[in-house]
Every structure is written in structure tokens, then in C-alpha cells.
Protein backbone atom coordinates (compact mmCIF):
# COMPACT_ATOMS: atom_id res chain seq x y z
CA UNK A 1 130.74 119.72 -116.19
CA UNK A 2 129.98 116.63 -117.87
CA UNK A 3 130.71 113.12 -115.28
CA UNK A 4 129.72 109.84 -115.39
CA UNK A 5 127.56 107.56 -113.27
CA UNK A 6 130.34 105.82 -112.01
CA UNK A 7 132.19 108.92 -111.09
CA UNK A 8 129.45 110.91 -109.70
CA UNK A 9 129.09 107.42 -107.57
CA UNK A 10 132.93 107.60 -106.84
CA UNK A 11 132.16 111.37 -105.70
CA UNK A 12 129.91 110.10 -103.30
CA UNK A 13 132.32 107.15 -101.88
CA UNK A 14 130.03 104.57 -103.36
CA UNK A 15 129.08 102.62 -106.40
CA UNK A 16 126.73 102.13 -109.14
CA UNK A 17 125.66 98.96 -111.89
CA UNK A 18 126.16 101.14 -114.89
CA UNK A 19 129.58 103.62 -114.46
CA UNK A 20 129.76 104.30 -118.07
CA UNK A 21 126.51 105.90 -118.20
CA UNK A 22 126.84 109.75 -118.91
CA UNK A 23 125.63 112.16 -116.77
CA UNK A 24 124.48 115.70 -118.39
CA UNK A 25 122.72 117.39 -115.38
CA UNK A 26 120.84 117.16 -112.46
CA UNK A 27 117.30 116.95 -110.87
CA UNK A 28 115.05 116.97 -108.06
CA UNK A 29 111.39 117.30 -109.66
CA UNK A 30 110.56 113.72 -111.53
CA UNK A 31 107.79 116.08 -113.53
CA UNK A 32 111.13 118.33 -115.13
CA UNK A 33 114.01 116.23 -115.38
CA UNK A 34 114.93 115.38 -119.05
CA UNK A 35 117.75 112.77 -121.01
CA UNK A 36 120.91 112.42 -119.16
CA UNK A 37 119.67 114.16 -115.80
CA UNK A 38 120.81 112.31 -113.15
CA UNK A 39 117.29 112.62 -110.00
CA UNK A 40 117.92 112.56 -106.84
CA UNK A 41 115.18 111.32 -104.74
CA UNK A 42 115.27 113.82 -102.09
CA UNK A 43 112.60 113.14 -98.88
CA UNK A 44 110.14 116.19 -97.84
CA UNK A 45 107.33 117.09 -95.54
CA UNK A 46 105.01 115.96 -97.79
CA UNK A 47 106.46 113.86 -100.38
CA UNK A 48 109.55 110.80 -100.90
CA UNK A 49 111.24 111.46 -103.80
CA UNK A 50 111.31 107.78 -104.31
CA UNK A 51 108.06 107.43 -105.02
CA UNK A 52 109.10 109.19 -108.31
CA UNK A 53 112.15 107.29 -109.32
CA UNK A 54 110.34 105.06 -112.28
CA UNK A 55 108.78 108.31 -113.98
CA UNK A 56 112.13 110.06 -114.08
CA UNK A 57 114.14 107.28 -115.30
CA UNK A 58 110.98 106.67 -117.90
CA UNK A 59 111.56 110.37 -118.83
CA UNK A 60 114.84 109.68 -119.46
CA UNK A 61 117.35 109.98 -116.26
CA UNK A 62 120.66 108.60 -116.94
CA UNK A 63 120.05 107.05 -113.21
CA UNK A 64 118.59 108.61 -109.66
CA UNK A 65 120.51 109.00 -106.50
CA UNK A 66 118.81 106.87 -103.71
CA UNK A 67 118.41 105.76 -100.36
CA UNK A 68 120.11 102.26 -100.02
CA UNK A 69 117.05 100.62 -98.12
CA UNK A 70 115.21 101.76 -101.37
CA UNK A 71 118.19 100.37 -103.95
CA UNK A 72 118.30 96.71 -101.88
CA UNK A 73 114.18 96.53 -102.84
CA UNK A 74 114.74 98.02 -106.53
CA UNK A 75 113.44 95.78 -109.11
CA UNK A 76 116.72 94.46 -111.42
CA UNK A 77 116.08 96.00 -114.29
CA UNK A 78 116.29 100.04 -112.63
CA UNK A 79 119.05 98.59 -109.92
CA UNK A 80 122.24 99.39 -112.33
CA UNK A 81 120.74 102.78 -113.01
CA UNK A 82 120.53 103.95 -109.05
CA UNK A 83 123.30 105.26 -106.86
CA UNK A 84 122.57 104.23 -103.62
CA UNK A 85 123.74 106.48 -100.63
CA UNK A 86 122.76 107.18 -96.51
CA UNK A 87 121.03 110.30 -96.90
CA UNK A 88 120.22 112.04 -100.59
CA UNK A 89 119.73 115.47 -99.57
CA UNK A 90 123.82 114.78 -98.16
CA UNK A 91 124.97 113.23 -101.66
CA UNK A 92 123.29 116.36 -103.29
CA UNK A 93 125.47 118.47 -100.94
CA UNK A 94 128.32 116.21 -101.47
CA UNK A 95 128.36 116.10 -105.15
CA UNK A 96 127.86 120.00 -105.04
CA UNK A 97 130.54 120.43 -103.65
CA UNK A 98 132.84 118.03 -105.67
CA UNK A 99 132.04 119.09 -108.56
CA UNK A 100 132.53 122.91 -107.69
CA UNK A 101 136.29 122.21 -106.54
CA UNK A 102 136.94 120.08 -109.52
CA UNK A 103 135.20 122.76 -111.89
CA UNK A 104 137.83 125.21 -110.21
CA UNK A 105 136.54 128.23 -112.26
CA UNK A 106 135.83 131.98 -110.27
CA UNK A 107 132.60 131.97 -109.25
CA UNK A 108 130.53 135.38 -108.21
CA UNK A 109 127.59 135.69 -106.32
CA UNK A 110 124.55 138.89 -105.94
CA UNK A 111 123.68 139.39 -102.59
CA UNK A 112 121.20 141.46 -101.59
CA UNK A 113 117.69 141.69 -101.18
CA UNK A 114 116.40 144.70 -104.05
CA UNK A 115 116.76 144.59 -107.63
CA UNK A 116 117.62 141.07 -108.66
């Protein structure tokens, strides 16, 4: 399902600089994400996703889901691009599950631990 930045921003009950922009996809690894992938800078262990926002929008993310403390410090130029939120790991949850009741399609799942 194809959205744009400003409604995968709307999705998440917030805004973003550049709502026209198209989104074709999603990421989570800076190192993979390709044209029109939207990143979400998701915090771990051992890592801050936001420490890879400039490399995935240089790769060619339509814009990267962020932390608002990091969005208030972006420089202006990425700013438009990023949709700032409370928690990223939540909008990644949140937009999950938006888009899977808007999609409205049947959806099976393989359970099971053998075989797949």
C-alpha cells in the first residue's frame, strides 16, 4: 500500500514538512533501505537509529521517522523530510497497524516451529 509522508504522519497523529512526498516502503537498517523507503530510527542495546538518519536519506529515503528531541536539533535542510514522534519503535507499531486495517485484505499466517 502506497501512502504519503503526510499521511503516514497523519497515521501517527502528527505532522511532517514535506506531506506530498511518496512513500513506497519501509526500513529499519540505514545500510538496506532504498528510494522511497520511509527509516525509522529505531533505538537498541547497542545502537540509535539516529545516528543513521543522513545515510538513509542520502540513499534515498523519502523521509525517517524520529524522535522529536532529535527533529527540534535536525539541521533545515533534512527537517521537512523527518516525522517526528514520542517513541519510534511505537509509530512502527502504530503505522503497522494502520495500514493493516486500511489494507483490509485476508491475511494468513504459518505457525509452527518445523518445516518453514
Amino acid at each position: 500500500m502506497q501512502l504519503t509522508l503526510g499521511e503516514v504522519a497523519a497515521l501517527l497523529g502528527t505532522s511532517c514538512g514535506s506531506p506530498e512526498r511518496v512513500v513506497r516502503g519501509y526500513s529499519i537498517d540505514s545500510r538496506t533501505v532504498v528510494s522511497g523507503q520511509l527509516f525509522f530510527a529505531l533505538r537498541g542495546p547497542r545502537f540509535d537509529g539516529h545516528e543513521f538518519v543522513r545515510p538513509a536519506l542520502e540513499r534515498g529515503a523519502a523521509g525517517a521517522v524520529v524522535e522529536a528531541a532529535f527533529w527540534r536539533q535536525a539541521e533545515p535542510a533534512t527537517a521537512p523530510t523527518l516525522v517526528p514522534v514520542g517513541n519510534t519503535l511505537q509509530a512502527l507499531q502504530q503505522l503497522g497497524q494502520a495500514v493493516r486495517r486500511k489494507w483490509g485484505g485476508r491475511l494468513a499466517a504459518v505457525t509452527g516451529s518445523t518445516g518453514k
